[in-house]
Protein backbone atom coordinates (compact mmCIF):
# COMPACT_ATOMS: atom_id res chain seq x y z
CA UNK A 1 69.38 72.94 105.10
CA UNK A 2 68.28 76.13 102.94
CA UNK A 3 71.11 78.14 101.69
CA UNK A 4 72.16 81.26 103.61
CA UNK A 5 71.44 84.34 101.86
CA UNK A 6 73.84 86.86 100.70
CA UNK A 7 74.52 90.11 102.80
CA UNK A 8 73.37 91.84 99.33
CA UNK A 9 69.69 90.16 99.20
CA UNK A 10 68.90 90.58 102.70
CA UNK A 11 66.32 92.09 104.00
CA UNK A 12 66.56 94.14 107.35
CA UNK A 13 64.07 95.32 109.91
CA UNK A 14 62.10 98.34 108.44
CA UNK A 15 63.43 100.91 111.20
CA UNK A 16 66.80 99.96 109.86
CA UNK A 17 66.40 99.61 106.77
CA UNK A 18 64.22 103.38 106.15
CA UNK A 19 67.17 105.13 108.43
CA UNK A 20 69.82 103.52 106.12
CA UNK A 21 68.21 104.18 102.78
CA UNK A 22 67.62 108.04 104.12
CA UNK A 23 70.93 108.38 104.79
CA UNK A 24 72.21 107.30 101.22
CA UNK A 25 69.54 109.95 100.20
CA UNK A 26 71.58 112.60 102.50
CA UNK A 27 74.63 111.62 100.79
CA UNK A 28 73.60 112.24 97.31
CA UNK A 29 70.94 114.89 97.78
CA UNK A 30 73.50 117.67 96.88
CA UNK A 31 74.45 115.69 94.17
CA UNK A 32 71.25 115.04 92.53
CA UNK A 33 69.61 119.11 92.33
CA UNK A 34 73.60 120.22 91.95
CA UNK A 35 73.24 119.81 88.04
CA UNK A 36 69.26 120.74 87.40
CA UNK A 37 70.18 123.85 90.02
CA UNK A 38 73.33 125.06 87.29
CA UNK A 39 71.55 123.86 83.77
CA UNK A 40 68.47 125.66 84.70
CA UNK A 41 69.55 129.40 84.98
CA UNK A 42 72.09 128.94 82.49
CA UNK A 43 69.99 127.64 79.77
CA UNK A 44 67.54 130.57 80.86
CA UNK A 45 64.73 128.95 83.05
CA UNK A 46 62.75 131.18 85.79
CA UNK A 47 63.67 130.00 89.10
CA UNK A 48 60.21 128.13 89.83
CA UNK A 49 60.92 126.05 86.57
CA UNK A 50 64.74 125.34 88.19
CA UNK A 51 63.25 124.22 90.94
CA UNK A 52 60.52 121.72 89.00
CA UNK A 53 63.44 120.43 87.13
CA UNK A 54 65.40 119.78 91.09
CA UNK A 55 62.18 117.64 92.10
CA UNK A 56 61.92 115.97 88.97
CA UNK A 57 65.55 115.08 88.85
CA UNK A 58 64.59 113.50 92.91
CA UNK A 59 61.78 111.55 90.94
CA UNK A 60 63.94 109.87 87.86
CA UNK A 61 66.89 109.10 90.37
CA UNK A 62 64.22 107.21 92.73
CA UNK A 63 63.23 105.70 89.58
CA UNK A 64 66.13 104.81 88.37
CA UNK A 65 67.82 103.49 91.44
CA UNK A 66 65.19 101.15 91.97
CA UNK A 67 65.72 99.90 88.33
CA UNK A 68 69.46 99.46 88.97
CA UNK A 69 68.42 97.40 92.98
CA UNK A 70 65.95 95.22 92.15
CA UNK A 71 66.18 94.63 88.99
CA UNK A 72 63.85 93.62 86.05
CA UNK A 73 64.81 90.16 83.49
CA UNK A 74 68.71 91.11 82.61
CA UNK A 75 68.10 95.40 83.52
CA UNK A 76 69.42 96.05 87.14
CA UNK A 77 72.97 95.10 88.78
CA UNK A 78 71.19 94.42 91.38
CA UNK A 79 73.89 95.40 93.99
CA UNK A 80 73.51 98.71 96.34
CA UNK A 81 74.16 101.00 93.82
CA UNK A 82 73.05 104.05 93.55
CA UNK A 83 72.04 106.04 90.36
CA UNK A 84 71.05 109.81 90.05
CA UNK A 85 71.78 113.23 87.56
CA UNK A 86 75.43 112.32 86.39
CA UNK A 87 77.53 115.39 86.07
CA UNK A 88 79.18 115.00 82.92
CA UNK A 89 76.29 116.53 80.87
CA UNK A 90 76.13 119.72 82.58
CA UNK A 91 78.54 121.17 80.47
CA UNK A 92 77.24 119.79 76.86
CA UNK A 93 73.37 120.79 77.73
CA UNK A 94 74.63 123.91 78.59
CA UNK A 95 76.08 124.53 75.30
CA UNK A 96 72.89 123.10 73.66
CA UNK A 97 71.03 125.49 75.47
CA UNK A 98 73.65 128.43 74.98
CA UNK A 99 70.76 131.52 73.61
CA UNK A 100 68.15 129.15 73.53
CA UNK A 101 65.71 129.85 76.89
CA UNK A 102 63.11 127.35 78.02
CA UNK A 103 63.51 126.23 73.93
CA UNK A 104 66.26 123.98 74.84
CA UNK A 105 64.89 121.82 77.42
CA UNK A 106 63.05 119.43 74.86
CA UNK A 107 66.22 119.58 72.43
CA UNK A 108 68.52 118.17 75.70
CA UNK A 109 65.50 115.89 76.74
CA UNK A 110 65.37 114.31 73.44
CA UNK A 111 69.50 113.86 72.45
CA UNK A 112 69.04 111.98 75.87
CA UNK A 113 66.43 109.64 74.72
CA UNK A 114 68.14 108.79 71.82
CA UNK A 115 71.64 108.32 74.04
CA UNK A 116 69.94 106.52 75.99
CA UNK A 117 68.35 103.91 73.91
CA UNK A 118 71.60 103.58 72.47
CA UNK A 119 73.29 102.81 75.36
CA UNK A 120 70.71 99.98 76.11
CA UNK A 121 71.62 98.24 73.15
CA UNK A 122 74.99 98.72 73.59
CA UNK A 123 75.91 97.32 77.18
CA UNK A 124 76.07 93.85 76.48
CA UNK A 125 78.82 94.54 74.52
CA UNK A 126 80.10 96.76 77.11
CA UNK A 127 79.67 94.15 79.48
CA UNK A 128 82.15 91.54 78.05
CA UNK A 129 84.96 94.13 78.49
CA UNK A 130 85.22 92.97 81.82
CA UNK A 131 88.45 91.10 81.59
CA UNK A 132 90.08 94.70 80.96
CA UNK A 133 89.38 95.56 84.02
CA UNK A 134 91.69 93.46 86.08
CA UNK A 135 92.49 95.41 89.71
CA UNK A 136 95.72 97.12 88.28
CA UNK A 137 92.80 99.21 86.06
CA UNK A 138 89.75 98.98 88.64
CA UNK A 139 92.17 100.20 91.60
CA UNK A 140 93.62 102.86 89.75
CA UNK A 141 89.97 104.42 88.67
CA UNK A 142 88.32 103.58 91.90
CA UNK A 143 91.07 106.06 93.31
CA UNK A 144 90.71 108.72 91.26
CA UNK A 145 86.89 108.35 91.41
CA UNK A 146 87.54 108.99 95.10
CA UNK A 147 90.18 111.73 94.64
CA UNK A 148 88.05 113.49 91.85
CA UNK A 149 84.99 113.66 94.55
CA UNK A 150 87.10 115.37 97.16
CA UNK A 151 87.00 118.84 95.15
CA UNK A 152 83.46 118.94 95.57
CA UNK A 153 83.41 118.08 99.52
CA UNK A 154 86.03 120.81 99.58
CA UNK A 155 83.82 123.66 97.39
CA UNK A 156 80.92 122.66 100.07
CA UNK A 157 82.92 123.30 102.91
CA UNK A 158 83.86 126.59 101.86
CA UNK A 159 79.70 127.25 101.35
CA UNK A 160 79.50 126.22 97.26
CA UNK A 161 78.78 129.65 95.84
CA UNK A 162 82.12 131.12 94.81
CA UNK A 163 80.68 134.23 94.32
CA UNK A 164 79.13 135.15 97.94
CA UNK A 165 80.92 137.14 100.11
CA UNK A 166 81.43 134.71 102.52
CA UNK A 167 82.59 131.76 100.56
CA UNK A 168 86.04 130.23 102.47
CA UNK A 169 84.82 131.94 105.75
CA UNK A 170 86.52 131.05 108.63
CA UNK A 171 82.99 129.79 109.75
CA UNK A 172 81.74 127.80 106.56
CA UNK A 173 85.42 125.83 107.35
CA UNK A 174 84.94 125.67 110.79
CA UNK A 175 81.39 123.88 110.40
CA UNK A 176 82.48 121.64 107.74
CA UNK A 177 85.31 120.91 110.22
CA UNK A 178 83.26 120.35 113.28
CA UNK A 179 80.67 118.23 111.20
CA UNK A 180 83.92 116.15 110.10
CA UNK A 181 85.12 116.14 113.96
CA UNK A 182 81.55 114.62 114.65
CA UNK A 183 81.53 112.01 112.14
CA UNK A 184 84.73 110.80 112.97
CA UNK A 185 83.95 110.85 117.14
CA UNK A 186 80.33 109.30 116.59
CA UNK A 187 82.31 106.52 114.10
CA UNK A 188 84.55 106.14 116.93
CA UNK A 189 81.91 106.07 120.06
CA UNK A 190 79.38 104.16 118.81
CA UNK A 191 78.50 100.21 118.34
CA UNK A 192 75.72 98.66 115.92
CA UNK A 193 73.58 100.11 113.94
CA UNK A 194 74.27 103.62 115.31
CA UNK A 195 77.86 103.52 114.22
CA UNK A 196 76.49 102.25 110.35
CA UNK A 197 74.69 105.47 110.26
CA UNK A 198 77.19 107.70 112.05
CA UNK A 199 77.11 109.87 108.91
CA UNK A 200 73.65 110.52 108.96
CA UNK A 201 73.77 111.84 112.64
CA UNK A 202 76.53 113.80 112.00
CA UNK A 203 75.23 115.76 109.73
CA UNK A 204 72.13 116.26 111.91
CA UNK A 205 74.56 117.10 114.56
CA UNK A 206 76.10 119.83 112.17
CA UNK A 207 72.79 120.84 110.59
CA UNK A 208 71.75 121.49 114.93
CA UNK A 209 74.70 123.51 115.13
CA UNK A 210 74.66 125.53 112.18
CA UNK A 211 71.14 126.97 113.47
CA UNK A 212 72.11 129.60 115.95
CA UNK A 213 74.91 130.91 113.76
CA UNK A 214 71.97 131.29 110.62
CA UNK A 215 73.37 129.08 108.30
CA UNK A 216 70.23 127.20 108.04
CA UNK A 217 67.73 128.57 105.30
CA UNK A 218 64.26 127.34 106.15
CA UNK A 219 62.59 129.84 103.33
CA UNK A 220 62.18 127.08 101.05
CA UNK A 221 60.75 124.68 103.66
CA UNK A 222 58.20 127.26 104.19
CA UNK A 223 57.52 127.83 100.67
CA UNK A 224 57.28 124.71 99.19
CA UNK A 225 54.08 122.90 98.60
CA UNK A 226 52.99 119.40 99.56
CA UNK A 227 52.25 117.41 96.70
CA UNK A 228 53.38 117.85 93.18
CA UNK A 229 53.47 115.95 90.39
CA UNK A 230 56.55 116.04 87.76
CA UNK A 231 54.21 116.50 84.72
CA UNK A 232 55.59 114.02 81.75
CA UNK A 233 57.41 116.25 79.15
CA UNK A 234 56.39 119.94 81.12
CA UNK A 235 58.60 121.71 78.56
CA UNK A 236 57.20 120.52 75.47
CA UNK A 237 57.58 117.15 73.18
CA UNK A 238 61.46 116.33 72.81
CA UNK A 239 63.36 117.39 69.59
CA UNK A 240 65.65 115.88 68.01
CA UNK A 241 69.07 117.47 66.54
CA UNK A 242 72.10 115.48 65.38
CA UNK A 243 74.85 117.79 67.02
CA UNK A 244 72.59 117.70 70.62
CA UNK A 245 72.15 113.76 69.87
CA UNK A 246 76.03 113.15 69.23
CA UNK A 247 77.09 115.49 72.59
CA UNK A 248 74.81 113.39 74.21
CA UNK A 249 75.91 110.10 73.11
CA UNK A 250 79.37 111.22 74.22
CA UNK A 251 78.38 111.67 77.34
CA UNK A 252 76.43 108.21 77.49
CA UNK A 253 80.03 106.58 76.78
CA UNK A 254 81.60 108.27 79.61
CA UNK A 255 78.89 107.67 81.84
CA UNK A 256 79.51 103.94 81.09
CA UNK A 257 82.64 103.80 81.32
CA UNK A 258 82.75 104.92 85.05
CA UNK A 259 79.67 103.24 85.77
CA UNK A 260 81.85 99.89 84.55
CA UNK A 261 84.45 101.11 87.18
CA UNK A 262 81.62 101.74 89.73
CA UNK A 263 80.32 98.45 89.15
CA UNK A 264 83.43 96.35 89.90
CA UNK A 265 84.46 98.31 92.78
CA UNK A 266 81.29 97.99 93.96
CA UNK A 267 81.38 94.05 93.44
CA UNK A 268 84.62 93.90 95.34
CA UNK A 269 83.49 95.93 98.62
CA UNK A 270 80.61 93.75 99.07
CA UNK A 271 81.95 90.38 98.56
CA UNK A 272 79.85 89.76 95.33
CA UNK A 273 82.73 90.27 92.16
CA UNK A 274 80.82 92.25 89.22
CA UNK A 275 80.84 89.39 85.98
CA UNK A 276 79.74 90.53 82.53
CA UNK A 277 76.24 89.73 82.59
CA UNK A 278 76.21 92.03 86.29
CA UNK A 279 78.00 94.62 84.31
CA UNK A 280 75.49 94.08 81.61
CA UNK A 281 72.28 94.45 83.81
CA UNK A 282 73.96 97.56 85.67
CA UNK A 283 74.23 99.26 82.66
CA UNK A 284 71.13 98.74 80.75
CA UNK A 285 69.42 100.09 83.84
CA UNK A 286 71.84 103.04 83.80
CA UNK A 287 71.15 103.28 79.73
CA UNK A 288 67.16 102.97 80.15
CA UNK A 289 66.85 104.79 83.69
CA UNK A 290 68.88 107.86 81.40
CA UNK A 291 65.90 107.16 78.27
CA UNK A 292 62.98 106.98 80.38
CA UNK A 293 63.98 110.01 83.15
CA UNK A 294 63.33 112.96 80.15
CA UNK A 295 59.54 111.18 80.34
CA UNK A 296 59.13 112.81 83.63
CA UNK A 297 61.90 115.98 82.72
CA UNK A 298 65.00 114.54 84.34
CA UNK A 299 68.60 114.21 82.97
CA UNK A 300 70.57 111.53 82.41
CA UNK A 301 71.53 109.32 85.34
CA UNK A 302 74.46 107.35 86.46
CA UNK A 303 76.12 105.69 89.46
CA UNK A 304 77.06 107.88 92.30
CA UNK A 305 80.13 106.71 93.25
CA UNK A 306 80.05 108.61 97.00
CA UNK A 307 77.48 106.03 97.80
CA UNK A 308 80.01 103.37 96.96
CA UNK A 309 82.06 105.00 99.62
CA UNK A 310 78.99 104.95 102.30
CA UNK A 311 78.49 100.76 101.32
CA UNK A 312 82.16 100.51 102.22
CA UNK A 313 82.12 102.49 105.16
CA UNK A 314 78.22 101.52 107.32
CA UNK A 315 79.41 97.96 106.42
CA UNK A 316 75.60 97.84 104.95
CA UNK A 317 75.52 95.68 102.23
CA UNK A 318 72.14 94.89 101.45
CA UNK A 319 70.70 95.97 98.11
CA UNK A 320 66.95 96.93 99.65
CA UNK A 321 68.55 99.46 101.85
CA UNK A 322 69.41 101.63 98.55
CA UNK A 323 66.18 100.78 97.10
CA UNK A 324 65.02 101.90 99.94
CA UNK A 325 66.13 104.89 99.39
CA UNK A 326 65.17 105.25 96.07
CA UNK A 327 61.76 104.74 97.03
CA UNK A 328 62.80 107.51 99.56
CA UNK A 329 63.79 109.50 96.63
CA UNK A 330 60.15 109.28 94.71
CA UNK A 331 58.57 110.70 97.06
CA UNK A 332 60.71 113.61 97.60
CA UNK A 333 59.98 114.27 93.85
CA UNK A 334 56.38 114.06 95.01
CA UNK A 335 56.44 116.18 97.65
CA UNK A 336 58.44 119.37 97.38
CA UNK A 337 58.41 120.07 101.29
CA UNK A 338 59.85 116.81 102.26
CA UNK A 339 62.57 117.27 99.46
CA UNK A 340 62.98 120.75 101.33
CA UNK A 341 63.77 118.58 104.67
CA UNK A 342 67.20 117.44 103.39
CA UNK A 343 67.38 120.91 101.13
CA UNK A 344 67.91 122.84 104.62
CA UNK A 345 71.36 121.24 105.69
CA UNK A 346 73.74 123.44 104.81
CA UNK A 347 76.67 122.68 102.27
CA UNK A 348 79.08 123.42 105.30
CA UNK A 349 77.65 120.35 107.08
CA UNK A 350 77.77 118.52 103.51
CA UNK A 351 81.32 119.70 102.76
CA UNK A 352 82.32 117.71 106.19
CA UNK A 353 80.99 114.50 105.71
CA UNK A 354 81.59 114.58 102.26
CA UNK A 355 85.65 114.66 103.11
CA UNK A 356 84.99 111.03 104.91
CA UNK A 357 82.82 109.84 101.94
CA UNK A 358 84.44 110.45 99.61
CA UNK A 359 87.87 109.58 100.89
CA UNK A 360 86.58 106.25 101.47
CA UNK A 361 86.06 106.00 97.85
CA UNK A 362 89.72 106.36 97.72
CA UNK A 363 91.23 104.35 100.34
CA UNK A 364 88.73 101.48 98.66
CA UNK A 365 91.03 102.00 95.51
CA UNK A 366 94.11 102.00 97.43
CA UNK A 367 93.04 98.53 98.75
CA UNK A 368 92.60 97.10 95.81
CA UNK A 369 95.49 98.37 94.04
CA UNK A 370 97.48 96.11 97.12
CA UNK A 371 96.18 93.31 95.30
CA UNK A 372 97.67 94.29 92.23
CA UNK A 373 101.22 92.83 92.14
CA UNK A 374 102.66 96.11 92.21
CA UNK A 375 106.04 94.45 92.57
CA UNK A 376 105.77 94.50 88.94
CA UNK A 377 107.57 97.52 87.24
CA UNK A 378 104.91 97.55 84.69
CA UNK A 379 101.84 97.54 86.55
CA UNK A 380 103.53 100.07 88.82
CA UNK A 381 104.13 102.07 85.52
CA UNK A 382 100.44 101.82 84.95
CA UNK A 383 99.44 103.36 87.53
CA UNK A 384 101.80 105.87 88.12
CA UNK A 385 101.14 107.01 84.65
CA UNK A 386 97.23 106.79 84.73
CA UNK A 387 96.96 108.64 87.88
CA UNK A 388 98.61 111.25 86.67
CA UNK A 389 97.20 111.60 83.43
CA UNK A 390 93.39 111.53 85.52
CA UNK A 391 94.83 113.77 87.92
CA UNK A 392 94.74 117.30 85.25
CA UNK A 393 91.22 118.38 85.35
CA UNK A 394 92.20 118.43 89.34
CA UNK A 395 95.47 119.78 89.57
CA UNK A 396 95.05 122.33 86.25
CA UNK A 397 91.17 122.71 85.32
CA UNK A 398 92.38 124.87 82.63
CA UNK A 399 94.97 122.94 80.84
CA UNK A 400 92.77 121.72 78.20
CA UNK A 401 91.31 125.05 77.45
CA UNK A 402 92.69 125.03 73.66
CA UNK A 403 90.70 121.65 73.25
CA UNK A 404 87.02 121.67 71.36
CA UNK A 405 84.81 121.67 73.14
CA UNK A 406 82.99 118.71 72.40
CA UNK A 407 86.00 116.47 73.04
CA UNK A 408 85.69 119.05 76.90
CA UNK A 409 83.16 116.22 77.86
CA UNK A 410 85.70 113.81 78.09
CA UNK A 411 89.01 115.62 79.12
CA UNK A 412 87.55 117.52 81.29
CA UNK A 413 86.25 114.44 83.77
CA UNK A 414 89.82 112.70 84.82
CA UNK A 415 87.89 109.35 85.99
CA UNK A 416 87.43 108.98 82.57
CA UNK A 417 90.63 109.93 81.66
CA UNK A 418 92.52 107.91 84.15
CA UNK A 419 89.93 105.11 82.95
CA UNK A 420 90.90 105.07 79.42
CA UNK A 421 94.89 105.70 80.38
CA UNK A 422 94.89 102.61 82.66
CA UNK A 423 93.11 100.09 80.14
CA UNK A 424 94.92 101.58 76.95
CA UNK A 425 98.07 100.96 79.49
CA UNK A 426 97.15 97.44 80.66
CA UNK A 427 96.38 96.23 77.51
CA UNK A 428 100.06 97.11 76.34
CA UNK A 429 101.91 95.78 78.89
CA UNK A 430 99.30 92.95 80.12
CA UNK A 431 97.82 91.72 76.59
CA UNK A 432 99.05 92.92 73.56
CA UNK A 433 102.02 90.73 72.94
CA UNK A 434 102.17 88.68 76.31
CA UNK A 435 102.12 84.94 75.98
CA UNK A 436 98.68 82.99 74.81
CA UNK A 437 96.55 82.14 77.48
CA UNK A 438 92.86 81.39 78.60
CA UNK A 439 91.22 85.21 77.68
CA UNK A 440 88.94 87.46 79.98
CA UNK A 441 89.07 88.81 83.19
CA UNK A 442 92.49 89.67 84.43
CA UNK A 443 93.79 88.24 88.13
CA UNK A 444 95.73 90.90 90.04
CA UNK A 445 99.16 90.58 88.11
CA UNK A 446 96.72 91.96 84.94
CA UNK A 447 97.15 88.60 83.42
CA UNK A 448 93.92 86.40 82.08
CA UNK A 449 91.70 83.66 83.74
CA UNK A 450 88.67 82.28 82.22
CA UNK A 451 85.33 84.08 81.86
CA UNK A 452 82.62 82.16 83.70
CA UNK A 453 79.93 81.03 81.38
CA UNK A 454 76.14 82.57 80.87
């Protein structure tokens, strides 16, 4: 009798499957041109070469979530996971390209080769750090992952540009509201596969209704051409600087360290638990998806942890759905006026669904953490403590103002904060003095069981 398949390797009808993978694309699109569309002006760039950078950064994440889906020899998770521009090297490339113009595109471009190269040859060694991530540290992170994503849904609800005049308007709320309201009643009403993509249709229900009150920009659906290209290195051969190389490497660190925490949670909301050599895989294809996306002028790429919360919400669990949309993605780097498609829902309508998503992402880390023995005062302490401590850059962006700025790249993101709290934490109350056992990867009381074999 042949073995049944795993929900993660099946393959679905292609109806299905296409609708699926499009609406993981319309849960990250925002999140993929969000970075190219604030390093471009700020480094200097024209607003055509902005926009070649937003359709190139479409390209590398297609790229690069296909790498992380399906995989090639030990490169590739190979769960649904999701990989596009991470965010925590907005900041850094723009203080490479602080006075620098168009100049400083091939100085970022090549501080992330060489980050990313070494990040390839350093994840197997971040892989075998898995038993430090027992579900004392994975629930704690997976929460604030959740809780650090809300801000965003919140900015797009009031419109995204703090500066316009009607940013917080009573009717940017209202239709992140009512897009909310519909997600929630279409969740409710439906059955089957309608219900998995509920969040896709509300946000086509939203993007319907925003029409007659004109918050739906077409201009750049008119605009935009058909085909193009992203021509490999556009700005120029990469350079390469220590101080942009070392910023960058920072940033590689972080994005590995929640990309570890994406991983597992990942592993535990579809059945399949993340071991080292998954962990491995998932972040060599982070690492060389980050070195190969400057090729074709992209940034550095990570997971997307709001597409963790659409896996645990659609109940879809099947890897070729995301690649899927990856493949999705490619050609929306191909062909501006289908990335313009997705471009015309407005951050309202975003904003809305993005309260749902991303709360997911939060409740998933609240369910874990009940597997964590919190009758224990310690691992109780752990958390309470590493929340908290990941909870700053939230609750005060400004209170580590004083800091360098270098060391910003860190403080300023509390996933990885909270992330380095709760293993520094665990390891002191769970490891570092407790009584000799089998090492590796901790059970929910944070102690050790064996590490399966490879």
């Amino acid at each position: 009798m042949p073995r049944e398949k795993h929900p993660v390797d099946e393959t679905l009808p292609p109806l299905k499957m296409f609708t699926s993978g499009l609406q993981h694309v319309a849960a990250m699109y925002a999140g993929v041109v969000a970075p190219p569309m604030i390093v471009g002006p700020a480094v200097g760039l024209s607003a055509r070469d902005t926009a070649f950078l937003m359709g190139a950064s479409l390209f590398t994440a297609g790229l690069a979530t296909l790498l992380q889906t399906l995989g090639v020899w030990r490169i590739g998770a190979k769960l649904p996971f999701v990989n596009g521009v991470s965010f925590a090297g907005v900041t850094p490339m723009i203080a490479i390209g602080k006075d620098r113009g168009a100049d400083a595109i091939p100085i970022i471009f090549g501080a992330i080769i060489v980050a990313g190269l070494l990040g390839f040859l350093a994840a197997p060694y971040f892989g075998k750090l898995v038993r430090f991530f027992p579900p004392v540290v994975t629930g704690t992170v997976i929460t604030l992952i959740g809780i650090s994503l809300l801000p965003v849904a919140f900015n797009w609800s009031q419109g995204g540009n703090r500066t316009a005049t009607d940013y917080g308007s009573v009717q940017n709320i209202g239709m992140a509201a009512g897009t909310l309201l519909a997600v929630l009643l279409l969740r409710r009403l439906l059955r089957g596969f309608l219900q998995q993509i509920s969040i896709l249709l509300g946000l086509v229900v939203g993007t319907l209704a925003a029409v007659p009150l004109g918050m739906v920009d077409t201009d750049a659906l008119r605009t935009a051409g058909l085909v193009g290209f992203p021509t490999p290195f556009h700005f120029g051969a990469p350079q390469f600087q220590v101080a942009a190389i070392v910023s960058m490497c920072i940033v590689m660190l972080v994005c590995m360290t929640e990309s570890t925490a994406d991983i597992l949670a990942l592993g535990r909301i579809v059945d399949r638990p993340a071991d080292a050599r998954t962990i491995e895989g998932g972040l060599r294809a982070d690492a060389l998806g980050s070195a190969l996306s400057p090729l074709f002028n992209g940034f550095m790429c990570s997971a997307f942890a709001q597409n963790i919360g659409l896996v645990a919400m659609t109940k879809v669990r099947s890897r070729f759905v995301v690649a899927a949309g990856g493949g999705i993605l490619i050609l929306l780097g191909l062909c501006p006026a289908a990335a313009s498609v997705i471009g015309v829902v407005p951050l309202p309508v975003l904003g809305g669904a993005g309260i749902v998503l991303f709360g997911s992402v939060a409740a998933s880390g609240i369910q874990t953490l009940a597997g964590a023995a919190m009758e224990r005062g310690e691992n109780a302490l752990i958390v309470a403590a590493s929340v908290g401590v990941g909870l700053i850059p939230i609750a005060a962006p400004d209170f580590y103002h004083a800091f360098p700025k270098d060391l910003l790249v860190v403080l300023d993101s509390g996933i990885s904060t909270g992330c380095v709290a709760a293993i520094l934490l665990n390891l002191a109350f769970n490891h570092l003095g407790a009584r000799r056992g089998t090492a590796a990867s901790a059970t929910a009381d944070g102690r050790a069981e064996p590490v399966p074999a490879h």
